[in-house]
Protein backbone atom coordinates (compact mmCIF):
# COMPACT_ATOMS: atom_id res chain seq x y z
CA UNK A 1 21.27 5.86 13.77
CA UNK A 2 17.91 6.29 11.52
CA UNK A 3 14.45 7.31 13.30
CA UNK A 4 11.54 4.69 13.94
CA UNK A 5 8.68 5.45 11.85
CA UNK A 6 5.45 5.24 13.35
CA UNK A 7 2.61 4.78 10.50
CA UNK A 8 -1.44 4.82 11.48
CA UNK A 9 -3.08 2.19 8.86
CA UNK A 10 -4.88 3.95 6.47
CA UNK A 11 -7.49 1.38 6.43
CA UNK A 12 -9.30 -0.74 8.59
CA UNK A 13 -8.79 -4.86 9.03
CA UNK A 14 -6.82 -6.62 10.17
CA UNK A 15 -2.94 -6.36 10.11
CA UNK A 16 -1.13 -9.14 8.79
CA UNK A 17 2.77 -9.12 8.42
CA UNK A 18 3.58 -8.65 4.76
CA UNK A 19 5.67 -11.92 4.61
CA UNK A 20 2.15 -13.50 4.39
CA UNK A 21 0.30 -12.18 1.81
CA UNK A 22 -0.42 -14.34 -1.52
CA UNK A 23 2.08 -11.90 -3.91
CA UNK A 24 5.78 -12.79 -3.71
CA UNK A 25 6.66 -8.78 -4.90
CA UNK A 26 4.88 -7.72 -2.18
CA UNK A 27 5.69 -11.28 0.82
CA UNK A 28 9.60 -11.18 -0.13
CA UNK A 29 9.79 -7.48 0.84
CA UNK A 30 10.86 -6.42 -3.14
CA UNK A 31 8.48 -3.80 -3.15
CA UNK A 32 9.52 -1.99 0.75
CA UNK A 33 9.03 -2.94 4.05
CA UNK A 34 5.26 -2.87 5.42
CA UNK A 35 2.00 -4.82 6.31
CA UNK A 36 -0.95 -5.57 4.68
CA UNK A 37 -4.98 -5.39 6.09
CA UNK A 38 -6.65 -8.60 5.45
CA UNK A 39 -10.66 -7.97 5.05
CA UNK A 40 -10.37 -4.57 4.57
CA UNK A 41 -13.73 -2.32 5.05
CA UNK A 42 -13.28 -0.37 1.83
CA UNK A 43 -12.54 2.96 2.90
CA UNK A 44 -8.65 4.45 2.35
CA UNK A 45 -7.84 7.36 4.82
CA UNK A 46 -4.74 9.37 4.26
CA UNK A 47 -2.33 8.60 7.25
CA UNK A 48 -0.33 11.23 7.32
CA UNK A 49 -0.31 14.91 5.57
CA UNK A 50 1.23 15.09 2.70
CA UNK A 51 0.81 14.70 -1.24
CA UNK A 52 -0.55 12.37 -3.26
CA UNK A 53 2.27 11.72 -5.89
CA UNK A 54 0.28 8.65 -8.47
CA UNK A 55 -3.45 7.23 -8.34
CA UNK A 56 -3.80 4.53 -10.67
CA UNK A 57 -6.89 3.25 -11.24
CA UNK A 58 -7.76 0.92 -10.17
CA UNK A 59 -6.80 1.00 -6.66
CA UNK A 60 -3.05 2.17 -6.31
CA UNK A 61 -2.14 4.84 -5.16
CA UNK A 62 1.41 6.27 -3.82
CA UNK A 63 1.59 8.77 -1.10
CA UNK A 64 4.12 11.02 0.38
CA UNK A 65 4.68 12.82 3.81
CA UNK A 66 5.69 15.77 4.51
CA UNK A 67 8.69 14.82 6.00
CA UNK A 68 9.75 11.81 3.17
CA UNK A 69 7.77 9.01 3.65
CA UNK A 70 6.86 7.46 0.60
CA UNK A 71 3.73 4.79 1.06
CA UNK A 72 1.81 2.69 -1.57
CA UNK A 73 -1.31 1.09 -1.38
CA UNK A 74 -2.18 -1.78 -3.12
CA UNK A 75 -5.70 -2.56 -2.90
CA UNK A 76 -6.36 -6.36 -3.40
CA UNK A 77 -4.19 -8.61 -5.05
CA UNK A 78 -3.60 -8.77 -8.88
CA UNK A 79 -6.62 -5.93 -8.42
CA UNK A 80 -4.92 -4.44 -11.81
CA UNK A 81 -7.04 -6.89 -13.55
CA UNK A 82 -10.20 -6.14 -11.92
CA UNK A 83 -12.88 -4.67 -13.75
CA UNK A 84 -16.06 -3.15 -11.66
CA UNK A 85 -17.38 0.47 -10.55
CA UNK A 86 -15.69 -0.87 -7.00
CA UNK A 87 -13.17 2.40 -6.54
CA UNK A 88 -14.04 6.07 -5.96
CA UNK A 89 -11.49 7.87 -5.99
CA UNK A 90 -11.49 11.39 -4.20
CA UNK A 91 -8.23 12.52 -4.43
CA UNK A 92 -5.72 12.83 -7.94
CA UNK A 93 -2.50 12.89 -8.61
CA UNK A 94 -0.95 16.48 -7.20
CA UNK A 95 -3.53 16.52 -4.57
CA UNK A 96 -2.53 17.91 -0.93
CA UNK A 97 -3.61 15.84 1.72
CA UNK A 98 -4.48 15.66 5.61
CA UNK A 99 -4.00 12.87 8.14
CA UNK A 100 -7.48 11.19 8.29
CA UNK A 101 -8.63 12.57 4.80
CA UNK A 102 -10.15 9.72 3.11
CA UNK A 103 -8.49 9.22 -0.43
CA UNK A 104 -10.79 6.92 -1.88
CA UNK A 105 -13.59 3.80 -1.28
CA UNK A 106 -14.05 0.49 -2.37
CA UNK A 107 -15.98 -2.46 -2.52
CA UNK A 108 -14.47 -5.33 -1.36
CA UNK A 109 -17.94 -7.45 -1.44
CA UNK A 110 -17.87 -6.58 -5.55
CA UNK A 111 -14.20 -7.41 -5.65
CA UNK A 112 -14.44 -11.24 -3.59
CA UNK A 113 -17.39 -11.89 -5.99
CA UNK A 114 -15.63 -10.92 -9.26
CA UNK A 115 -12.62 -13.62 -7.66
CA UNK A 116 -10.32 -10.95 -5.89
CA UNK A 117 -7.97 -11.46 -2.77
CA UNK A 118 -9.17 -8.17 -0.97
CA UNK A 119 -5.92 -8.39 0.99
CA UNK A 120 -4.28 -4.95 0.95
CA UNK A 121 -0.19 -4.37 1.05
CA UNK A 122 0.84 -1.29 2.58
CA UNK A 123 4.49 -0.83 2.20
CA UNK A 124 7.39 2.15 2.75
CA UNK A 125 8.79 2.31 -0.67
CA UNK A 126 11.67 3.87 0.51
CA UNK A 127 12.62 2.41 4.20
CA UNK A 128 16.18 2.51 4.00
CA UNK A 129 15.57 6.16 5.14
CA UNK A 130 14.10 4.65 8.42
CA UNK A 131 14.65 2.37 11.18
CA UNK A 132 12.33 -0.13 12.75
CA UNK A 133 8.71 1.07 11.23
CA UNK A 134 5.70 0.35 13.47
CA UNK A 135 2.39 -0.09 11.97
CA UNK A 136 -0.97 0.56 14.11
CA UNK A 137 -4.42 -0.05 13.61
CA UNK A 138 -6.35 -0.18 16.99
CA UNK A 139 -5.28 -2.34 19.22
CA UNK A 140 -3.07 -4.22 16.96
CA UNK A 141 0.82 -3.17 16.27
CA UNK A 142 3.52 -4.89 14.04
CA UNK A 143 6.95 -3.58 13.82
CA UNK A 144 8.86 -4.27 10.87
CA UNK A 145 12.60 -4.26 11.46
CA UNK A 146 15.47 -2.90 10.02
CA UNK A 147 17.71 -5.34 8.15
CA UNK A 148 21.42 -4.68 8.40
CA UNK A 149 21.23 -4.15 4.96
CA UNK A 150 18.50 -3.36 2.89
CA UNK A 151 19.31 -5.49 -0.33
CA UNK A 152 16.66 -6.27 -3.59
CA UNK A 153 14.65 -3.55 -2.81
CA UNK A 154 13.30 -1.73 -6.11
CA UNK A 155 10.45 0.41 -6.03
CA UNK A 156 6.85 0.64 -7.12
CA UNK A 157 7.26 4.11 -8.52
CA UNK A 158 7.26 3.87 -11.73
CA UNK A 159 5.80 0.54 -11.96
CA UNK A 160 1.79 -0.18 -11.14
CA UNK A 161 0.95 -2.95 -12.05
CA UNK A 162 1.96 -6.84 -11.76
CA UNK A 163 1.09 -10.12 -12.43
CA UNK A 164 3.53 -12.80 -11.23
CA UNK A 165 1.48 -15.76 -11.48
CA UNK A 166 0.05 -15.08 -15.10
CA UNK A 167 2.91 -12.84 -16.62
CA UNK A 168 4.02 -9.77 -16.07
CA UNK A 169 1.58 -6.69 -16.81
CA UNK A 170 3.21 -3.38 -16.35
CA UNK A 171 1.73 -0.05 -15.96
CA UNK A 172 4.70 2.45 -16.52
CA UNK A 173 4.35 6.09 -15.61
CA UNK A 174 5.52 9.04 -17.30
């Protein structure tokens, strides 16, 4: 039987069940299981310790505990497109990181004026490790269940960036 995962949102909103968010990578559960934080405040805490294994630019970035959970971060929706100052970044690639460090900032006033969904898809790129996996953020809690089997998953790795509605865009790491 696989462990429950208990994950602290690394950003502040309000949690929304991934199934409905505007991206059907992200709603139909191809990218992992998770949640995503609708009005987000702009601030990215890490939240867990751990590495930081990609930043892309200009809001993505894929994380990694300690003890195997891989998390990305997808600030705003079809954000790859977005062109602005918005993101500071204070973390790279390589970087170690501590539960509560923040990784990076954003303006999600710039980005809803330059036409961007600020809505922000946090998923477990690799959940068939894991059970049920809880997300928290205050008050609010959404568990995201286990399927018996774990089916299309593929995973963000090596792919940051997407477009579904316009094309496909893809950013391919090295």
């Amino acid at each position: 039987m696989l462990e429950n995962l208990f994950i602290d949102s690394p950003l502040n909103g309000r949690l929304i069940p991934l199934n409905k968010v505007n991206d059907k990578i992200f709603s139909s559960g191809a990218a992992g299981r998770g949640v995503a934080i609708k009005n987000p405040d702009g601030k990215i805490f890490a939240p867990f310790a751990g590495i930081v294994n990609f930043f892309a630019s200009p809001g993505v970035i894929g994380l990694q505990s300690f003890n195997g959970v891989e998390l990305l971060i997808h600030v705003g929706l079809n954000s790859c497109k977005f062109i602005g100052e918005s993101f500071q970044p204070q973390v790279t690639a390589g970087d170690t990181i501590k539960r509560g460090q923040i990784l990076f900032t954003f303006d999600p006033q710039e980005m809803i004026r330059a036409g961007f969904e600020t809505t922000t898809p946090i998923v477990v790129t690799n959940p068939e490790n894991f059970g049920d996996i809880i997300f928290k953020l205050g008050g609010q809690k959404i568990i995201v269940q286990r399927a018996d089997r774990e089916g299309i998953f593929f995973t963000l790795k090596n792919y940051l960036c997407y477009n579904l509605r316009g094309g496909v865009d893809y950013g391919i790491m090295g």
